[in-house]
N, C-alpha and C. Protein backbone atom coordinates (compact mmCIF):
# COMPACT_ATOMS: atom_id res chain seq x y z
N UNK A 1 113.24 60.95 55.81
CA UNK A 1 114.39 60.11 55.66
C UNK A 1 114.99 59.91 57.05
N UNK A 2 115.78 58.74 57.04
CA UNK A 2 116.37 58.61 58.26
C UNK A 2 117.78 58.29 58.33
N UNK A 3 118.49 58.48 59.48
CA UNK A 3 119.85 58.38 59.75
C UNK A 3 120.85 57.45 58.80
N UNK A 4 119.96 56.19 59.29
CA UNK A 4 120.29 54.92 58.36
C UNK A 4 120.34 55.57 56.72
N UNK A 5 119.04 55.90 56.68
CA UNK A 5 119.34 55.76 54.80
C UNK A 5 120.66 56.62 54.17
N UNK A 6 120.27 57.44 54.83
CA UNK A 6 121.29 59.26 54.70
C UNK A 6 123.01 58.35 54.79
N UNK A 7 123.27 57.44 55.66
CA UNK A 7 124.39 56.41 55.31
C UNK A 7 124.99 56.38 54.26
N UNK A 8 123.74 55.24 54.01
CA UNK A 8 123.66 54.18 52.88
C UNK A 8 124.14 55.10 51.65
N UNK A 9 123.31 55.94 51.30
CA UNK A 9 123.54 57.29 50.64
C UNK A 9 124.71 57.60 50.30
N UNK A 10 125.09 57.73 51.16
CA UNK A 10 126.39 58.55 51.69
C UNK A 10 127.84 57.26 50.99
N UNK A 11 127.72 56.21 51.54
CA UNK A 11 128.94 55.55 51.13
C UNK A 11 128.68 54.37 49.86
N UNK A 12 127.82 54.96 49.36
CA UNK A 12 127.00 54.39 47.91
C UNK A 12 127.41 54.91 47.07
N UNK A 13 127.99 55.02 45.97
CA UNK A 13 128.47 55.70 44.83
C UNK A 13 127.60 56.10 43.87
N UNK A 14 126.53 55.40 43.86
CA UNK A 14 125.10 55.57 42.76
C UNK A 14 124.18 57.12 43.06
N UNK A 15 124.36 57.34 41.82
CA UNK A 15 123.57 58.69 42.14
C UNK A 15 122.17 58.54 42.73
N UNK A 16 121.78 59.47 43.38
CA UNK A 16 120.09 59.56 43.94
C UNK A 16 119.44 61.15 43.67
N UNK A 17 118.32 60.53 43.83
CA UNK A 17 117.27 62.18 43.54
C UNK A 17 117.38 62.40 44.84
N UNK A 18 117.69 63.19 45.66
CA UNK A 18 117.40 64.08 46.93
C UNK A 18 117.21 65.09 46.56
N UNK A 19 115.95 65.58 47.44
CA UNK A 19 115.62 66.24 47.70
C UNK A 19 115.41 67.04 49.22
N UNK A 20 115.42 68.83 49.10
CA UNK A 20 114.83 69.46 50.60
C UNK A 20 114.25 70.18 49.91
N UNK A 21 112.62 70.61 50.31
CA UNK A 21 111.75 71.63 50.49
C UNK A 21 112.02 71.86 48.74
N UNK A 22 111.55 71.03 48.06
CA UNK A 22 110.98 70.34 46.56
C UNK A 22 112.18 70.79 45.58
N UNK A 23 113.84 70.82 46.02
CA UNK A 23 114.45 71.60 45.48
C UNK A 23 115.84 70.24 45.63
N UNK A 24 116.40 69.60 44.19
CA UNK A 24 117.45 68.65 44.83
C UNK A 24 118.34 69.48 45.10
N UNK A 25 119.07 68.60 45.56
CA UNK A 25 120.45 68.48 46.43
C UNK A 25 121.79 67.52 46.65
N UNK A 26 122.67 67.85 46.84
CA UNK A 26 123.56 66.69 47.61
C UNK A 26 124.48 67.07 48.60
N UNK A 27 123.99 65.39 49.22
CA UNK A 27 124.58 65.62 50.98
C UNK A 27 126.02 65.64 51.03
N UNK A 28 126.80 66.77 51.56
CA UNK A 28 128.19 66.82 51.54
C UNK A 28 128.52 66.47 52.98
N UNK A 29 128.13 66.15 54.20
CA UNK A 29 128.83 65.63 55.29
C UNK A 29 127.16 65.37 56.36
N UNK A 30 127.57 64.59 57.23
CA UNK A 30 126.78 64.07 58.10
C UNK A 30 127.56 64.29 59.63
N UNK A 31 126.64 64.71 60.51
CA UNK A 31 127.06 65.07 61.77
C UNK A 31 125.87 65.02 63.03
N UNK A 32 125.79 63.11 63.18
CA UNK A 32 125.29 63.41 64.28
C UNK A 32 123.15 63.28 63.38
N UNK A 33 122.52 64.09 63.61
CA UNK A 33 121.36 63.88 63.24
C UNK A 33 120.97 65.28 61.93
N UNK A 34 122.57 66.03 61.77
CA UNK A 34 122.24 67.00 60.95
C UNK A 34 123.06 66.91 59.81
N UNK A 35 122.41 67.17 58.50
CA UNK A 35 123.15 66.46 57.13
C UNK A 35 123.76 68.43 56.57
N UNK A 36 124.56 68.39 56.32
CA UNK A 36 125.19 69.62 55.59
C UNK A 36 124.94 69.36 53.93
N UNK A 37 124.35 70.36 53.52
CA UNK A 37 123.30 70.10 51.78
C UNK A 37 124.03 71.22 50.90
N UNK A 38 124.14 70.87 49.75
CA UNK A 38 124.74 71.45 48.61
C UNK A 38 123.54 71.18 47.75
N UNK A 39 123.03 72.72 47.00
CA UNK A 39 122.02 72.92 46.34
C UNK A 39 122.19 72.96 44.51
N UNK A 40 121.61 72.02 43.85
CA UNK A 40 122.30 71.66 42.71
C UNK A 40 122.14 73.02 41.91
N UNK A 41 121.63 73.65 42.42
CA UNK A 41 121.49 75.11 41.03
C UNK A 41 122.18 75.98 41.64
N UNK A 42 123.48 75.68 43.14
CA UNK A 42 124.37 76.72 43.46
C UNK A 42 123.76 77.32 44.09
N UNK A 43 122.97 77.24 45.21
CA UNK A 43 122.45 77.90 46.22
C UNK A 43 123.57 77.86 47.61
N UNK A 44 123.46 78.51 48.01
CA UNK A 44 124.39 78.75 49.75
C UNK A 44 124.50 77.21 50.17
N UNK A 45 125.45 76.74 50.94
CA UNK A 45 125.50 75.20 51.51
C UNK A 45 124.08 75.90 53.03
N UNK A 46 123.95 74.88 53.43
CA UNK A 46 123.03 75.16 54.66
C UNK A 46 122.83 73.35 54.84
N UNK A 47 122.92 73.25 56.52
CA UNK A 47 122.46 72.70 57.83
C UNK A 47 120.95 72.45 57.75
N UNK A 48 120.75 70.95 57.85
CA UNK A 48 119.07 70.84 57.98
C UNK A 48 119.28 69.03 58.92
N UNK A 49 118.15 69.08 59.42
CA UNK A 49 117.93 67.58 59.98
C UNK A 49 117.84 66.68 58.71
N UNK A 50 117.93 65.74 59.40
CA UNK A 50 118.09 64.49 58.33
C UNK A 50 116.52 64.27 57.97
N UNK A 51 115.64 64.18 59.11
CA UNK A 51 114.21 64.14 58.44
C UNK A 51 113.79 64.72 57.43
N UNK A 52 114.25 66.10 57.13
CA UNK A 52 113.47 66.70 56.35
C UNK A 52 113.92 66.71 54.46
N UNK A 53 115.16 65.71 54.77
CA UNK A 53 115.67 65.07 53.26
C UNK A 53 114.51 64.36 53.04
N UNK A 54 114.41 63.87 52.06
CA UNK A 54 113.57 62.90 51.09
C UNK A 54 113.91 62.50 49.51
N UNK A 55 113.47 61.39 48.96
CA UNK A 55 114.02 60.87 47.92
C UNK A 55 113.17 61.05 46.68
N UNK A 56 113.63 61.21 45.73
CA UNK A 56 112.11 60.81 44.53
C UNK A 56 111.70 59.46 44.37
N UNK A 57 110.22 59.17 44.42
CA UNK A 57 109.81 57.85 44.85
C UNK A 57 108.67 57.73 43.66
């Protein structure tokens, strides 16, 4: 994924499948090239690059 989409995302109101490392998620803030992730089954928040988001396709 890239900067751009992670946006779009972002000030889109429509839900999306995201995903990190085969596990969804949602992006709670953007900073720069690193997205801050909230893990839908209540896992720890944690810091990752924006590349390594991805969508269900």
């Amino acid at each position: 994924m890239n900067i751009e989409r992670v946006n779009q995302i972002i000030k889109n109101k429509e839900i999306l499948d995201i995903y990190y490392d085969d596990r969804p998620i949602w992006i709670q803030e953007l900073n720069n090239n690193v997205a801050r992730i909230g893990f839908l089954d209540g896992q720890a928040e944690k810091d990752v690059f924006v590349e390594e988001l991805y969508e269900d396709e």
